[in-house]
C-alpha atoms as a PDB file:
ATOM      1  CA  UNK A   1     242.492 324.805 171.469  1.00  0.00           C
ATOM      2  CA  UNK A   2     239.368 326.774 172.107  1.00  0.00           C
ATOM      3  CA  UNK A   3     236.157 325.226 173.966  1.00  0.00           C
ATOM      4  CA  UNK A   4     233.561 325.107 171.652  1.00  0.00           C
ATOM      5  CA  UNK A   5     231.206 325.949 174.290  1.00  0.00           C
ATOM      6  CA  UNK A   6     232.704 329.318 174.612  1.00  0.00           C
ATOM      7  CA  UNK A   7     232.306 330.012 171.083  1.00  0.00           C
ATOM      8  CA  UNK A   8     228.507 329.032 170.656  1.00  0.00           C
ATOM      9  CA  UNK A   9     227.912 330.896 173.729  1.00  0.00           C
ATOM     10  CA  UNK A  10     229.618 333.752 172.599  1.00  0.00           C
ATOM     11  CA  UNK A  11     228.013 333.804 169.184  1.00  0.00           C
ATOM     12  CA  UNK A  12     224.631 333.637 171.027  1.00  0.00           C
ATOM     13  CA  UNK A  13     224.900 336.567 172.929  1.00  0.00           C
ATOM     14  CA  UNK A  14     226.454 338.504 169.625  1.00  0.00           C
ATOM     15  CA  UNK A  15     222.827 337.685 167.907  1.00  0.00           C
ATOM     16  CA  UNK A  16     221.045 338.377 170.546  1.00  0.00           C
ATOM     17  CA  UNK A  17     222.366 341.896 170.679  1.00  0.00           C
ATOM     18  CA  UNK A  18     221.922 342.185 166.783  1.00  0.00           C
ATOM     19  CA  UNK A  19     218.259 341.262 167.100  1.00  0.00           C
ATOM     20  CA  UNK A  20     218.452 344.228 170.082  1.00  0.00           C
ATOM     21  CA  UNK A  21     219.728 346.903 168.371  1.00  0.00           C
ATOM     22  CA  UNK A  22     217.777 346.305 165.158  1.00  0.00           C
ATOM     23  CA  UNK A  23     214.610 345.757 167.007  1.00  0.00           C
ATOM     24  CA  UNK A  24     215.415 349.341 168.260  1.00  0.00           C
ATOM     25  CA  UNK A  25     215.670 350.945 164.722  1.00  0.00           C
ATOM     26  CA  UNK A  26     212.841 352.495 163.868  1.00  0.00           C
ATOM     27  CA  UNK A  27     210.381 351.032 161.398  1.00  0.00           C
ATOM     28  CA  UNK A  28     210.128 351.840 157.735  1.00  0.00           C
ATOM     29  CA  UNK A  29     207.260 353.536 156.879  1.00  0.00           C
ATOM     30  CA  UNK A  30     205.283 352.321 153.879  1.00  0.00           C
ATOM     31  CA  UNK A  31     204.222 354.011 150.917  1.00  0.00           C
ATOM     32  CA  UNK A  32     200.049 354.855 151.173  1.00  0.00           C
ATOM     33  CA  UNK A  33     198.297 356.231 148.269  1.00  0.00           C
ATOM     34  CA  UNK A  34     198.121 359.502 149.962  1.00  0.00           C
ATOM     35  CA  UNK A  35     201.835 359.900 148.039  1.00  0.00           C
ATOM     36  CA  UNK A  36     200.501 359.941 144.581  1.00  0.00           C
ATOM     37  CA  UNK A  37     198.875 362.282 141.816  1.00  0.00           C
ATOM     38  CA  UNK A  38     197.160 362.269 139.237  1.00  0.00           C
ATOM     39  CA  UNK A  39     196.928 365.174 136.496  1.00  0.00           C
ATOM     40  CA  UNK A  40     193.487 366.628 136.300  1.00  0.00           C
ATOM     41  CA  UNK A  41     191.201 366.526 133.290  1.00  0.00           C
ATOM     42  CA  UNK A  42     190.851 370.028 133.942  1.00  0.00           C
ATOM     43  CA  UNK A  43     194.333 371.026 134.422  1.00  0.00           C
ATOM     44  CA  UNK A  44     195.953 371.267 137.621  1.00  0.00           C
ATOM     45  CA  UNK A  45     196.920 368.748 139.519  1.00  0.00           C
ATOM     46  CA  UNK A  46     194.752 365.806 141.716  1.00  0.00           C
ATOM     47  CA  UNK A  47     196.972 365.503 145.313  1.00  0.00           C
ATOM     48  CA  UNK A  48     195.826 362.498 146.664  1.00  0.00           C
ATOM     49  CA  UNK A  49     197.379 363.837 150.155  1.00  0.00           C
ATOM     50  CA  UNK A  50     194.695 366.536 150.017  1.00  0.00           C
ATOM     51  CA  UNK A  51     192.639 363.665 150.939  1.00  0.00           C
ATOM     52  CA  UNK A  52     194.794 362.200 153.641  1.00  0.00           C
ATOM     53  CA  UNK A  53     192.632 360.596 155.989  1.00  0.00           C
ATOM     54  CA  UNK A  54     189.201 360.748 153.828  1.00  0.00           C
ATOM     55  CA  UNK A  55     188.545 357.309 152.559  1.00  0.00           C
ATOM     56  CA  UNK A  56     188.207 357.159 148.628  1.00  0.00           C
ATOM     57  CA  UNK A  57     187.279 355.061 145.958  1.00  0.00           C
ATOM     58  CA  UNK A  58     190.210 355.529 142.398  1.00  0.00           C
ATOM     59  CA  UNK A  59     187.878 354.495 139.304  1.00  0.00           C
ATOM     60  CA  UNK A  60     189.682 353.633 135.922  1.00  0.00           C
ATOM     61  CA  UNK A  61     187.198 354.937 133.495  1.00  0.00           C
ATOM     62  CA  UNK A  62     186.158 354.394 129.799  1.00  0.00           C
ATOM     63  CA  UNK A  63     183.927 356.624 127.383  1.00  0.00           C
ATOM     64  CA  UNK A  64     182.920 353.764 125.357  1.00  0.00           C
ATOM     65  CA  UNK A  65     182.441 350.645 127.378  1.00  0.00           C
ATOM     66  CA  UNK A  66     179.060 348.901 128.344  1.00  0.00           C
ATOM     67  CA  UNK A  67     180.241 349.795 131.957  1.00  0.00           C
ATOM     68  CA  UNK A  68     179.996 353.194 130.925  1.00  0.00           C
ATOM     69  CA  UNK A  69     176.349 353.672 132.773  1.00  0.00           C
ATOM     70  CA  UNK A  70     178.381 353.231 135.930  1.00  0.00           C
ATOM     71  CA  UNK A  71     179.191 356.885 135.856  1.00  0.00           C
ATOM     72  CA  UNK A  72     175.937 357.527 137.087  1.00  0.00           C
ATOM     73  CA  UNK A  73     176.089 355.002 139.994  1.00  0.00           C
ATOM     74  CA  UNK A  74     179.595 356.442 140.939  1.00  0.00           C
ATOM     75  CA  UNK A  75     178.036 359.751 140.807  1.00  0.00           C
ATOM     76  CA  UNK A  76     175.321 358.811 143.525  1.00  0.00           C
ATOM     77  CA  UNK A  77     177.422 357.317 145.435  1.00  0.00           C
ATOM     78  CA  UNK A  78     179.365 360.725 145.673  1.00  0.00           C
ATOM     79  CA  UNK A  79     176.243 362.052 146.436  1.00  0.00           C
ATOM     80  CA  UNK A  80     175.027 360.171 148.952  1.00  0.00           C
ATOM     81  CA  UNK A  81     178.355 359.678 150.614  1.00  0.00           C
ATOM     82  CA  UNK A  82     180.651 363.097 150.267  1.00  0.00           C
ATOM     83  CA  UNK A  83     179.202 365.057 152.959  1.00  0.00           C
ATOM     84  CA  UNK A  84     180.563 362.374 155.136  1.00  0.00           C
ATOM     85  CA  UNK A  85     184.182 362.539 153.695  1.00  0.00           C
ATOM     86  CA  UNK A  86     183.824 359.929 151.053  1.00  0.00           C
ATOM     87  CA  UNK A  87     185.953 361.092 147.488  1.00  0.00           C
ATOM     88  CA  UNK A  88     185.749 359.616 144.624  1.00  0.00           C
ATOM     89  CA  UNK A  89     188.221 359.997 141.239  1.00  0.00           C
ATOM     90  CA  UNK A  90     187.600 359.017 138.599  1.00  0.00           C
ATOM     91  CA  UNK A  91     190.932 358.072 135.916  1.00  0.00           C
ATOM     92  CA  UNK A  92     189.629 357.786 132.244  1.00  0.00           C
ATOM     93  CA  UNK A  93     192.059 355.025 130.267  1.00  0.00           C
ATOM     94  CA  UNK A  94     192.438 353.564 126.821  1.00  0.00           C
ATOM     95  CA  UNK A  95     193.977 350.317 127.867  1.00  0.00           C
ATOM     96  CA  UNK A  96     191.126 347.855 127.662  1.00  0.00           C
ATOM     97  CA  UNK A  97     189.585 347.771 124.182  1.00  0.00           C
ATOM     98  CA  UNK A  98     190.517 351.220 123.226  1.00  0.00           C
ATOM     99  CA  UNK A  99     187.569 352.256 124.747  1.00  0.00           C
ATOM    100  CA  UNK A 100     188.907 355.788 125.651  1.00  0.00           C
ATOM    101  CA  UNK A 101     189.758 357.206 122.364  1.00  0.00           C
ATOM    102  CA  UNK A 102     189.200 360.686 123.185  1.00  0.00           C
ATOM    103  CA  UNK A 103     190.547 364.084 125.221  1.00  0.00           C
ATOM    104  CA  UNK A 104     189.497 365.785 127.803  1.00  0.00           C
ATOM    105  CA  UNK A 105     187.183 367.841 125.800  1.00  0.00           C
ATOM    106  CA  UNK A 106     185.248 364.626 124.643  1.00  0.00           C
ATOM    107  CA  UNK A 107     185.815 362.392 128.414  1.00  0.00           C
ATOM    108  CA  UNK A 108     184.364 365.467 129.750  1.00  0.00           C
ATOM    109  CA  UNK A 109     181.581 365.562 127.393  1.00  0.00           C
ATOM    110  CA  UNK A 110     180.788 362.128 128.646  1.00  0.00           C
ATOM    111  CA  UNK A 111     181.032 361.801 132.241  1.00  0.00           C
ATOM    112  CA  UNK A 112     180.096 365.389 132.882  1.00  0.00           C
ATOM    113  CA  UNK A 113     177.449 366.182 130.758  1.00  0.00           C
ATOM    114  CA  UNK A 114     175.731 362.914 129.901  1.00  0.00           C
ATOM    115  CA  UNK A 115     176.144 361.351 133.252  1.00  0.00           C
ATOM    116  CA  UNK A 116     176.221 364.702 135.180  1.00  0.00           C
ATOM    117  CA  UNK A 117     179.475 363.501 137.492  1.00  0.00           C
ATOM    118  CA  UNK A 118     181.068 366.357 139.650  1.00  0.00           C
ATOM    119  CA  UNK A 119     183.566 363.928 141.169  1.00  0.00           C
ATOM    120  CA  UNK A 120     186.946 364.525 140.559  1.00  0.00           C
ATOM    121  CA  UNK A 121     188.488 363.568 137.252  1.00  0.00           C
ATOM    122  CA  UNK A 122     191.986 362.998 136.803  1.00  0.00           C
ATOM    123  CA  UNK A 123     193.339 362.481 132.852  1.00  0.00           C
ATOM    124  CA  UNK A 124     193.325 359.941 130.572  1.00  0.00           C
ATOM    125  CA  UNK A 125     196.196 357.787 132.668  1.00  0.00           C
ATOM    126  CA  UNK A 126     197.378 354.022 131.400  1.00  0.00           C
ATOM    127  CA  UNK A 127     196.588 351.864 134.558  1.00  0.00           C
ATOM    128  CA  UNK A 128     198.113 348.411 133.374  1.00  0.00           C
ATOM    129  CA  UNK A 129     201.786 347.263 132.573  1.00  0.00           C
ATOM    130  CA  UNK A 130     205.012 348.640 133.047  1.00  0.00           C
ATOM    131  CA  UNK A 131     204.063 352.072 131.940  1.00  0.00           C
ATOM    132  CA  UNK A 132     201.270 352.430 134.574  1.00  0.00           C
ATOM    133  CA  UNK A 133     200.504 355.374 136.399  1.00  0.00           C
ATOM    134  CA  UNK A 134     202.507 355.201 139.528  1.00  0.00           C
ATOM    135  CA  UNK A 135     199.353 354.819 141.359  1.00  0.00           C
ATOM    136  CA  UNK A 136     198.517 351.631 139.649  1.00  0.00           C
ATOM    137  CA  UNK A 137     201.621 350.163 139.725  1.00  0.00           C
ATOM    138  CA  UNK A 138     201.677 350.646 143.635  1.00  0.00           C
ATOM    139  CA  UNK A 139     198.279 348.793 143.795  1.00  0.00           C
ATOM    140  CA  UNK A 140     199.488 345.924 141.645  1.00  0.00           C
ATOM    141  CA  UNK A 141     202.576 345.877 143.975  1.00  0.00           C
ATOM    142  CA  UNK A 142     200.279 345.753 146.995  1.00  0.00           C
ATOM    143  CA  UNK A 143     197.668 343.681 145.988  1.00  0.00           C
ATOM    144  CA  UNK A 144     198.449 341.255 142.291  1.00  0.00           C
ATOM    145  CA  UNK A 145     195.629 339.551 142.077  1.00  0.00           C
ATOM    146  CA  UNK A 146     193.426 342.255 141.953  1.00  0.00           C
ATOM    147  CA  UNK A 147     194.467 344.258 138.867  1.00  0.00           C
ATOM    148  CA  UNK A 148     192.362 346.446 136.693  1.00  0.00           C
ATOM    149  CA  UNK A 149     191.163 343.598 134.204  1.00  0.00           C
ATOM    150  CA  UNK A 150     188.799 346.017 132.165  1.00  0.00           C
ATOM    151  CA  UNK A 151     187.103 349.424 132.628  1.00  0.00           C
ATOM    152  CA  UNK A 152     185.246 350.302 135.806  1.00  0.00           C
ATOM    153  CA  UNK A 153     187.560 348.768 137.914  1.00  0.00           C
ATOM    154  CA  UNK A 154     187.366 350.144 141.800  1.00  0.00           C
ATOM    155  CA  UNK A 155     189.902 350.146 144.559  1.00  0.00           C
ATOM    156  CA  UNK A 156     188.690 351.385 147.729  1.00  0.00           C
ATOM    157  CA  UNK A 157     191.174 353.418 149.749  1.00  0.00           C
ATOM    158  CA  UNK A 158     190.524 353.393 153.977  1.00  0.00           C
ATOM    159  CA  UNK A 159     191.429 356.194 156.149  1.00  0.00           C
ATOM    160  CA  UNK A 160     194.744 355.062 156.727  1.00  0.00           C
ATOM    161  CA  UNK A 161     195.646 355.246 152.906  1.00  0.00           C
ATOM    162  CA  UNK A 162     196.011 351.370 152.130  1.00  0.00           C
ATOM    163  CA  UNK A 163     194.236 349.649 150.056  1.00  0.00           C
ATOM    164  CA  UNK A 164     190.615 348.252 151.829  1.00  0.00           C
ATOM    165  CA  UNK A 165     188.872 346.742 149.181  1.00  0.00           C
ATOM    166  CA  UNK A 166     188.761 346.110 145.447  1.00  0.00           C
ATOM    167  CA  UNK A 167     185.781 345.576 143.379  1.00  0.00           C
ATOM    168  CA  UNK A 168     185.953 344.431 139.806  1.00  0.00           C
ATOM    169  CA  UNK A 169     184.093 346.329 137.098  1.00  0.00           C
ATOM    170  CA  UNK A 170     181.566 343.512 137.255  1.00  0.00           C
ATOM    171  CA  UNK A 171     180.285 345.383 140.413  1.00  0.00           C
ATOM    172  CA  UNK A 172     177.853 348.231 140.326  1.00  0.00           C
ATOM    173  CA  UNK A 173     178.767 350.871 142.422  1.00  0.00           C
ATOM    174  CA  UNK A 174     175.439 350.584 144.388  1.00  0.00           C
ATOM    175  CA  UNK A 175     175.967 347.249 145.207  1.00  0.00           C
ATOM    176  CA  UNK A 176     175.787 346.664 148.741  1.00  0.00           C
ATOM    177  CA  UNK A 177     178.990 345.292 149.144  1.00  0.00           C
ATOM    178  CA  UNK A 178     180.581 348.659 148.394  1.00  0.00           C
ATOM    179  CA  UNK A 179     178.188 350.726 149.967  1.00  0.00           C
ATOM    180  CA  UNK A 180     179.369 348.475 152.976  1.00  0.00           C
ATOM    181  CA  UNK A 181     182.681 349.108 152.688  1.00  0.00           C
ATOM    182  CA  UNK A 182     182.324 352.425 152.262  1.00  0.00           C
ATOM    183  CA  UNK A 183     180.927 352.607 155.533  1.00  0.00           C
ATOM    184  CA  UNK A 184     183.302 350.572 157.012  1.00  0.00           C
ATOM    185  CA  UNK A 185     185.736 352.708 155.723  1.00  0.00           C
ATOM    186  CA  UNK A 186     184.231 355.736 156.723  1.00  0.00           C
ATOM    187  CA  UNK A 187     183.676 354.643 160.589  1.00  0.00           C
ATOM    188  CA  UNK A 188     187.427 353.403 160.890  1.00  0.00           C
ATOM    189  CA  UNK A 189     189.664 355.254 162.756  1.00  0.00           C
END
């Protein structure tokens, strides 16, 4: 008969040399944004890498919504913030109210010429559901409650490529709280 003793003892000492030799292994990374792309409106492609380590702000943007004047507050916060390493892009979509009908042609007539942006656009993308841009699927993922619900929807992106912040479209882009945490963003390491 075998002492139960020895066998608790014995299965003791096996977990704690599991727990050992995993806590050795070495940790999986996660994915950042930094590993996704978006095509350009302009052709080409928008690396999101290129911008490894520059804190940015992804947009989902509409031709045709009443957030539409936010172009212009995107496009001074670009201003006022680029020279410090601050990118924005913005991603023109058709999911909320078909409210980006057109191509690039006619989004570019839009953002570019009527609201004079010089930000980085990426092509019309879908940004809800299962047929999401990867990028917006990995932000769901990461964060759920704070999906795109309409057009104008902001998620900020720190240094570190994580998600930092999210702002619905309900917030002006020269609101203070995310000219805060673009600052924040900008002075993390």
């Amino acid at each position: 008969m075998i002492d139960r003793r020895i066998l608790i003892v014995a299965g003791l000492a096996a977990a704690a040399g599991a727990r050992t030799s995993y806590a050795q292994q070495p940790a999986i990374s996660r994915i950042t944004a930094y590993a996704f792309s978006f095509p350009a409106l302009s052709g080409g492609d928008i690396k999101l890498a290129d911008y490894a380590g520059r804190p940015m702000m992804i947009v989902n943007t509409a031709s045709l919504c009443g957030f539409t004047p936010q172009y212009a507050g995107l496009q001074q916060v670009w201003s006022e913030f680029r020279e410090r390493g601050f990118v924005i892009i913005g991603v023109p979509s058709n999911d909320f109210g078909g409210q980006e009908p057109g191509g690039p042609t006619e989004i570019a007539e839009t953002a570019q010429h009527q609201y004079g942006v010089t930000f980085p656009m990426a092509a019309k993308a879908v940004v809800k559901g299962g047929n999401a841009h990867p990028f917006y699927r990995w932000a769901a993922e990461v964060r759920p409650k704070d999906v795109p619900r309409w057009n104008f929807h902001k998620y900020l992106i720190g240094r570190d490529g994580y998600i930092a912040d999210v702002f619905p479209e309900s917030v002006a882009p020269d609101d203070t709280r995310i000219k805060a945490g673009i600052a924040r963003a900008l002075t993390a390491a």
